[in-house]
Protein backbone atom coordinates (compact mmCIF):
# COMPACT_ATOMS: atom_id res chain seq x y z
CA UNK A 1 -1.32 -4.21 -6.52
CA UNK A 2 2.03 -3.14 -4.88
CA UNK A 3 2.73 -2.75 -1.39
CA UNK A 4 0.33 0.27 -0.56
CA UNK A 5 -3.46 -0.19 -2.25
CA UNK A 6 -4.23 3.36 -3.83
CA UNK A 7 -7.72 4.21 -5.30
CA UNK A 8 -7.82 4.78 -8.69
CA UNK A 9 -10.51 7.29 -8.78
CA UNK A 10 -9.03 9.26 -6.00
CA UNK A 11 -7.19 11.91 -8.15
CA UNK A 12 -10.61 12.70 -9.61
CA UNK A 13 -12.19 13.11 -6.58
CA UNK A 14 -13.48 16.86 -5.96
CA UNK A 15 -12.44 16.45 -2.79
CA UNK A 16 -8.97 14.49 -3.27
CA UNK A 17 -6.72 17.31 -2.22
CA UNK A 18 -8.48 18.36 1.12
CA UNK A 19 -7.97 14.38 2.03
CA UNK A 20 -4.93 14.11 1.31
CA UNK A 21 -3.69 17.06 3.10
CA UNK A 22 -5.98 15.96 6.18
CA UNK A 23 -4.05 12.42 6.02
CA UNK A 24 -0.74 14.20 5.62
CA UNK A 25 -1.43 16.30 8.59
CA UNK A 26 -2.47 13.32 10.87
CA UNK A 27 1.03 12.01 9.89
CA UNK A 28 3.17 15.78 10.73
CA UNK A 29 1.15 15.83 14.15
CA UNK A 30 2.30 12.16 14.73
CA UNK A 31 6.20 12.78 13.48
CA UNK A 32 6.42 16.36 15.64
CA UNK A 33 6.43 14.52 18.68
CA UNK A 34 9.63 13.39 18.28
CA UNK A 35 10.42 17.18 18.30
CA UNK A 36 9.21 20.19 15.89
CA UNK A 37 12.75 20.68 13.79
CA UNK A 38 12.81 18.62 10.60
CA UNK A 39 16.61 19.25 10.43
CA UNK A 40 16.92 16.66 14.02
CA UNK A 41 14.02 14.55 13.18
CA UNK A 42 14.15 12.53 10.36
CA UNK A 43 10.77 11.09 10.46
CA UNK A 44 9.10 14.68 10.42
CA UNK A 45 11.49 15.87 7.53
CA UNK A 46 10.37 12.97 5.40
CA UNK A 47 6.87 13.98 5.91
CA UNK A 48 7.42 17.41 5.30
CA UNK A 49 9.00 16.92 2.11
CA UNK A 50 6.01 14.87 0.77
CA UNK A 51 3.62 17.73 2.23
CA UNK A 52 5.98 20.14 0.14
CA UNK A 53 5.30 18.51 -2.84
CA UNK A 54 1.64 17.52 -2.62
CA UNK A 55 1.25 21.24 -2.47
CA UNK A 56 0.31 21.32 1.02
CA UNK A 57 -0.36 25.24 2.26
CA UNK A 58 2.80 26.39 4.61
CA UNK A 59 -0.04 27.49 7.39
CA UNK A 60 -1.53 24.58 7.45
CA UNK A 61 1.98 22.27 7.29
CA UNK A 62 3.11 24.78 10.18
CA UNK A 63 -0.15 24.56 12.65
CA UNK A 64 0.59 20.68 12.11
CA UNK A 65 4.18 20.86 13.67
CA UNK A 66 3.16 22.95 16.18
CA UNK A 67 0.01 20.97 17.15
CA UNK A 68 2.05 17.71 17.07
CA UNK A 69 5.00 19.03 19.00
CA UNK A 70 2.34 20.60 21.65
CA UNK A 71 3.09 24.38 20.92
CA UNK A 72 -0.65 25.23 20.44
CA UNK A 73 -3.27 24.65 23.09
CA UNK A 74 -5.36 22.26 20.81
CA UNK A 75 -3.06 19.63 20.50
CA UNK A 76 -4.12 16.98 19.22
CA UNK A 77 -3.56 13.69 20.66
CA UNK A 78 -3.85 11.03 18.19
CA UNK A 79 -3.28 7.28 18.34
CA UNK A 80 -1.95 5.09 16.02
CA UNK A 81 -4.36 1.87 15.42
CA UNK A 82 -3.07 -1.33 13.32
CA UNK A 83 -6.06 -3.24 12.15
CA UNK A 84 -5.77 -7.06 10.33
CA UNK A 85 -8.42 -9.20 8.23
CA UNK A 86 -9.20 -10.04 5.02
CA UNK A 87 -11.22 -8.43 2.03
CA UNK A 88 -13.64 -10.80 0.15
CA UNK A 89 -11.97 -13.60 -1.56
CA UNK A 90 -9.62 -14.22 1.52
CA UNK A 91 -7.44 -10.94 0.67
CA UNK A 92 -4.99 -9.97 3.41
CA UNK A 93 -5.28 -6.77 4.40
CA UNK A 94 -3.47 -4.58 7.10
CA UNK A 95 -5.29 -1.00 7.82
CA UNK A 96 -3.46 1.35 9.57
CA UNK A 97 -5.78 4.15 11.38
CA UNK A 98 -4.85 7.53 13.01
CA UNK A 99 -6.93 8.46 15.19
CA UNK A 100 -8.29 10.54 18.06
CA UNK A 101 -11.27 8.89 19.56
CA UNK A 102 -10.33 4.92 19.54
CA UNK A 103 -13.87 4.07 19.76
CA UNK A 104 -15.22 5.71 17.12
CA UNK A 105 -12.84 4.51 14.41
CA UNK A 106 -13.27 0.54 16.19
CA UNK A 107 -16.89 0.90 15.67
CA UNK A 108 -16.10 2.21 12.05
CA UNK A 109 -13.69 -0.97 11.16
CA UNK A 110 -16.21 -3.50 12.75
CA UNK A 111 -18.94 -2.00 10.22
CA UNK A 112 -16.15 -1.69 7.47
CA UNK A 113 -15.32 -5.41 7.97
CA UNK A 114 -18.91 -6.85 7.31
CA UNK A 115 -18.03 -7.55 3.89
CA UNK A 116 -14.48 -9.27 4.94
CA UNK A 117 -13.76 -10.91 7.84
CA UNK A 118 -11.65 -8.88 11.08
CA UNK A 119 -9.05 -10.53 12.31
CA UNK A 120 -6.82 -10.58 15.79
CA UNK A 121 -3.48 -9.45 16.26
CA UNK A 122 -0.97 -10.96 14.31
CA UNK A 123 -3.81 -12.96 11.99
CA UNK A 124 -2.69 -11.96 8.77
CA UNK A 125 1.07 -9.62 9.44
CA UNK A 126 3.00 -12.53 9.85
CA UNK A 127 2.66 -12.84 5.76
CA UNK A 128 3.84 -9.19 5.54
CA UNK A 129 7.20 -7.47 5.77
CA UNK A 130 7.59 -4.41 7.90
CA UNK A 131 10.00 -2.02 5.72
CA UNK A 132 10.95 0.99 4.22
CA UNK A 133 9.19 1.90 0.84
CA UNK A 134 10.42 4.71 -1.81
CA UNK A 135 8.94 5.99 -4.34
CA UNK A 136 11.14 7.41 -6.75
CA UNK A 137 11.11 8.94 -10.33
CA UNK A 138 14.12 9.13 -13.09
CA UNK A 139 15.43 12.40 -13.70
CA UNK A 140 17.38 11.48 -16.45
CA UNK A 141 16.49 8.58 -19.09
CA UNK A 142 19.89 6.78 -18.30
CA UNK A 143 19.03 6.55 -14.52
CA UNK A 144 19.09 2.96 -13.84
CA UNK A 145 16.89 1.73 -10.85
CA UNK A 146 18.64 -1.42 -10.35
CA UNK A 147 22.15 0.56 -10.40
CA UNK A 148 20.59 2.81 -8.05
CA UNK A 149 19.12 0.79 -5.59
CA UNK A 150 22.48 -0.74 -4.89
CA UNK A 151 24.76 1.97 -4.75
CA UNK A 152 21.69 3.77 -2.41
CA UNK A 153 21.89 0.63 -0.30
CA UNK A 154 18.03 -0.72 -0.88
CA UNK A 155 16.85 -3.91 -0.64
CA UNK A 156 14.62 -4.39 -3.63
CA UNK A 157 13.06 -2.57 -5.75
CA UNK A 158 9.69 -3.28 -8.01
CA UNK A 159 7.94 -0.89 -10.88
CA UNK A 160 5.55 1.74 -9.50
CA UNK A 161 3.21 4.03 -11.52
CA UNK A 162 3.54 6.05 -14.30
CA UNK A 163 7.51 4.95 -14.31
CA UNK A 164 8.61 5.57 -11.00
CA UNK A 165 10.27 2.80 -9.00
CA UNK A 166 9.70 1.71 -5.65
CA UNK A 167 12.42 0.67 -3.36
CA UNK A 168 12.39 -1.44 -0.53
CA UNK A 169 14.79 -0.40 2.15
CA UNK A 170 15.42 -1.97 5.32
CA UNK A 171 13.25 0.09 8.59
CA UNK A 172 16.71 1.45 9.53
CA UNK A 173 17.67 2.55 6.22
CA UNK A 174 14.91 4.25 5.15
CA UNK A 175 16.58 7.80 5.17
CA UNK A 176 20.00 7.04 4.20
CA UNK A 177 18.33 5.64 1.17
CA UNK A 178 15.81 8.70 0.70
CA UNK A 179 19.40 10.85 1.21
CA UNK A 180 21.24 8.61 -1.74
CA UNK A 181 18.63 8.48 -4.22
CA UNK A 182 19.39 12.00 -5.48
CA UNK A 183 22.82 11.25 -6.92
CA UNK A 184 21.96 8.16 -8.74
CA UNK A 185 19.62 10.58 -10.80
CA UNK A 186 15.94 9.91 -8.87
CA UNK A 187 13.86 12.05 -7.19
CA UNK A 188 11.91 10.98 -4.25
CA UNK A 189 8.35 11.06 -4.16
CA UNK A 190 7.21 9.46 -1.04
CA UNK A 191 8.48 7.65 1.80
CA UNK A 192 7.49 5.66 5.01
CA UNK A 193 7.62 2.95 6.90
CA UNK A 194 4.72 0.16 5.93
CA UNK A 195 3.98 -3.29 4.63
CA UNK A 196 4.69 -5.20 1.99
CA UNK A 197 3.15 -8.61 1.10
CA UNK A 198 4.73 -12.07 0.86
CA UNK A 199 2.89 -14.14 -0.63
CA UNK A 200 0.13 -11.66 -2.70
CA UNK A 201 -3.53 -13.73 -3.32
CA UNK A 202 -4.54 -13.92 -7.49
CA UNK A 203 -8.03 -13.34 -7.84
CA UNK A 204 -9.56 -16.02 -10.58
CA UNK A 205 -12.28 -12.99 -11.90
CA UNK A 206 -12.67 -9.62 -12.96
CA UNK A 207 -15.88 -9.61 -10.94
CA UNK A 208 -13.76 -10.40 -7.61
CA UNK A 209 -11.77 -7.91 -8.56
CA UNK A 210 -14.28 -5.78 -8.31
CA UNK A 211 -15.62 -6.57 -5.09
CA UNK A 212 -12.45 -6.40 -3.70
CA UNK A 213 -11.90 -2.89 -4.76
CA UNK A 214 -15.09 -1.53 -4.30
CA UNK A 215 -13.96 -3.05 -0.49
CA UNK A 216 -11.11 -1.15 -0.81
CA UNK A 217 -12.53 2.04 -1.49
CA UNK A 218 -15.06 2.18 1.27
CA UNK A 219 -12.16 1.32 3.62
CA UNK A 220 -10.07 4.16 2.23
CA UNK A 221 -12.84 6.42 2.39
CA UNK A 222 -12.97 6.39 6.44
CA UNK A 223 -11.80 9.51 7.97
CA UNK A 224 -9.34 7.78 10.26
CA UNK A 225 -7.83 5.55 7.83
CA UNK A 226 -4.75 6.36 6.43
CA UNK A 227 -2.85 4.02 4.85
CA UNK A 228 -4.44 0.43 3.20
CA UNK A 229 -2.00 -2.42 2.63
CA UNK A 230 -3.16 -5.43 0.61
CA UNK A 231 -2.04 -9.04 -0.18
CA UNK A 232 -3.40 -8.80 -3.72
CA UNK A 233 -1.16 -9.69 -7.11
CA UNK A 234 -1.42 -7.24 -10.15
């Protein structure tokens, strides 16, 4: 299902946007504290630029530096939580949180879990790779990804949707790579730092494909998440 689950039904949701530029937000506040100028901080500009094109309002993308950098008075203070288990069917699954009340958000993935198993530290992301991931689209149809990918200096690459490419970049490279892209005729979509599976788990139904998405969805759902990765093939 590639590295980063996505819900299909999400762009249909009435409320899709408003979640999306709540998650996006979360991630601005988080990247400002390594200071409030995109032009020094490469992890806010990357953010930014995927705020830019999701359409995300200027006030609102603003009040997010600020509040992140600790400019307003209501700063935020938010906390980055890494949770591990498995979905039904013995699906790995790594859920990364953002959050500003710990307790409430452990309480949520204990409940969340029921229908999967929780798991420790380190149960289920040593059969993950922490890298850089980039989505990209052709601009031109002679844009080869392959081509690109190597001259741009990523590590892999696999399909996305609707024809973009992802690309795999080391943690390190992740902007160079976002920087590159460009002149090899793609245009970036996304980036960030996440995981990527190993060794993904084939599901022998449609039915437990099911359940595992309808999983999925109620995890994806939660406030506080914001980014699902699973272990699970096509």
């Amino acid at each position: 299902m590639g590295a980063q689950w996505k819900s299909k039904h999400k762009e249909l949701a009435a409320n899709a946007k408003g979640k999306i530029f709540g998650k996006l937000a979360k991630e601005i506040m988080v990247a400002a504290r390594g200071g409030a100028d995109p032009s020094s901080n490469s992890r806010l500009r990357l953010v930014v630029e995927q705020a830019k094109k999701a359409s995300m309002p200027k006030e609102t993308l603003d009040r997010a530096i600020k509040k992140g950098a600790g400019l307003l008075d209501d700063g935020a203070q938010l906390e980055r939580l890494v949770y591990e288990g498995f979905a039904p069917h013995r699906v790995p699954i790594i859920v990364e949180c953002l959050s500003d009340n710990t307790n409430r958000t452990r309480s949520s993935m204990n409940v969340l879990f029921r229908k999967g198993q929780l798991g420790a530290e380190g149960s289920v992301s040593w059969d993950f790779s922490y890298v850089g991931m980039i989505e990209a689209t052709p601009t031109a149809k002679e844009a080869d990804a392959e081509v690109a990918a190597i001259e741009a200096g990523a590590q892999d690459l696999e399909p996305s949707e609707d024809g973009a490419t992802l690309f795999i970049t080391d943690t390190s490279d992740l902007d160079a790579v976002c920087k590159a892209l460009p002149a090899q005729g793609f245009t970036v979509v996304s980036a960030q730092l996440g995981y990527r599976p190993k060794n993904p788990v084939t599901l022998a139904s449609d039915a437990e494909r099911e359940e595992v998405e309808a999983f999925l969805e109620a995890m994806d759902a939660d406030d506080d998440v914001q980014n699902v990765y699973v272990g699970l093939a096509g």
